[in-house]
Protein backbone atom coordinates (compact mmCIF):
# COMPACT_ATOMS: atom_id res chain seq x y z
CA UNK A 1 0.00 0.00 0.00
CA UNK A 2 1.16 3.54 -0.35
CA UNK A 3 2.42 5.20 1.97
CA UNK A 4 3.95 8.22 1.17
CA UNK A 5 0.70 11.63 0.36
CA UNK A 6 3.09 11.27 -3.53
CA UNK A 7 2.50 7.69 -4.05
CA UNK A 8 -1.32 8.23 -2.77
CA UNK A 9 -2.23 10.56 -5.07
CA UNK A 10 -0.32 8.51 -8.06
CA UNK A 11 -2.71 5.94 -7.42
CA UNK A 12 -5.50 7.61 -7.62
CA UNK A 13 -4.20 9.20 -10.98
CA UNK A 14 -3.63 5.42 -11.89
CA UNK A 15 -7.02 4.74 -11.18
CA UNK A 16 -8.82 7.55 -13.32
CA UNK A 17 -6.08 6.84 -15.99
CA UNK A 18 -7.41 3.10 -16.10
CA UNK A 19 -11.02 3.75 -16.25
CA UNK A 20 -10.41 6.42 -19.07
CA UNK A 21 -8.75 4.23 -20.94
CA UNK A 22 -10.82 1.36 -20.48
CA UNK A 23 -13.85 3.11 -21.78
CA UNK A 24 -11.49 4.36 -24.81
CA UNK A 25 -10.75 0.65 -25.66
CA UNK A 26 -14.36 -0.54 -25.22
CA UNK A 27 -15.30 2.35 -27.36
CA UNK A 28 -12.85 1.70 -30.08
CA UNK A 29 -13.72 -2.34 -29.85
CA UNK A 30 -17.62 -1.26 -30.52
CA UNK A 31 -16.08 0.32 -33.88
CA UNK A 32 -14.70 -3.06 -34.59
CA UNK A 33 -17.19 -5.11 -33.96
CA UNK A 34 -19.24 -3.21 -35.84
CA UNK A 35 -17.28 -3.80 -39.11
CA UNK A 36 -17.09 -7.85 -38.12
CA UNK A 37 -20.78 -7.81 -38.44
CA UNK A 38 -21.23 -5.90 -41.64
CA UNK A 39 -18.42 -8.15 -43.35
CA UNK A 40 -20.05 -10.81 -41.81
CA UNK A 41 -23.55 -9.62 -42.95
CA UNK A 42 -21.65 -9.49 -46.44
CA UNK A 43 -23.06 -6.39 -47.13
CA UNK A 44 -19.96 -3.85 -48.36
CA UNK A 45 -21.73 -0.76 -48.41
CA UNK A 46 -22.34 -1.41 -44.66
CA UNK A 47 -18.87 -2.46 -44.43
CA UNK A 48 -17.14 0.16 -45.80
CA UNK A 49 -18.98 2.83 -43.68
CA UNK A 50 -18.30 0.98 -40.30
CA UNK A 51 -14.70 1.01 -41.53
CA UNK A 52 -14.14 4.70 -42.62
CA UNK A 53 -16.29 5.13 -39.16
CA UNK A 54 -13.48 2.67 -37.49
CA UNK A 55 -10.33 3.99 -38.82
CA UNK A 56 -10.61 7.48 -36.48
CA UNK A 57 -11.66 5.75 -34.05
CA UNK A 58 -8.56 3.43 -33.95
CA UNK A 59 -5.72 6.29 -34.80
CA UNK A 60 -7.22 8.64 -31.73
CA UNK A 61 -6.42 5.54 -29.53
CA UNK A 62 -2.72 5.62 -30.83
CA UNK A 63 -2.77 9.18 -30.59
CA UNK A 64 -3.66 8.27 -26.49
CA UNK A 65 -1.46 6.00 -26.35
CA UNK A 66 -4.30 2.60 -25.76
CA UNK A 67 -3.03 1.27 -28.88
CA UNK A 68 0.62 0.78 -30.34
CA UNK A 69 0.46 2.34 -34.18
CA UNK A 70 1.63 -0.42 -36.22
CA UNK A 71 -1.29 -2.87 -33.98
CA UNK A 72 -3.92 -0.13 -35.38
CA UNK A 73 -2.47 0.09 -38.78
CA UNK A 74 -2.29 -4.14 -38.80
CA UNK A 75 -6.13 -4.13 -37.57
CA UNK A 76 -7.22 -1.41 -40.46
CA UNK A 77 -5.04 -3.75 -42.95
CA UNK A 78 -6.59 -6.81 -42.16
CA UNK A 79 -10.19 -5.46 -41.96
CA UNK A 80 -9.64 -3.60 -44.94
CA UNK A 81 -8.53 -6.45 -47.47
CA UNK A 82 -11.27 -8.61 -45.96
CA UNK A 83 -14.13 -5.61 -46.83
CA UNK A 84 -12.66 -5.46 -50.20
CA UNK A 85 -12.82 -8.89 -50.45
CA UNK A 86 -16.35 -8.68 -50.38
CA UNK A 87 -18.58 -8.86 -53.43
């Protein structure tokens, strides 16, 4: 436990940090699922619009620092060939 009135107040800063980012990723995840079910759907239209609604979504969690860039830039990659797969 902490001890010091420093290390208290880091972990409450830890714990406001966490919950932030926790609703960030849950947010972001939402966006993803979103384009699983439209390829899965295997409607593109729908597809395509959940991704250009994902992509954002996915760089503003690099931007604060949830996600690493090249894991982003792999997930648009990946969900990108398999919408344009589609059809």
């Amino acid at each position: 436990m902490a001890n010091s009135p420093q290390a208290k107040k880091r972990a409450r800063q830890n714990e406001k940090r966490a919950a932030v980012n926790k609703a960030r990723r849950s947010r972001i995840r939402t966006f993803l699922r979103q384009v699983e079910e439209a390829i899965a759907s295997g409607d593109k239209a729908a597809a395509q619009a959940a991704l250009q609604a994902a992509q954002p979504e996915l760089m503003r969690g690099v931007s604060k620092g949830i996600f690493h860039k090249n894991t982003a830039s792999r997930k648009i990659s990946r969900l990108s060939s398999r919408v344009k797969s589609l059809g």
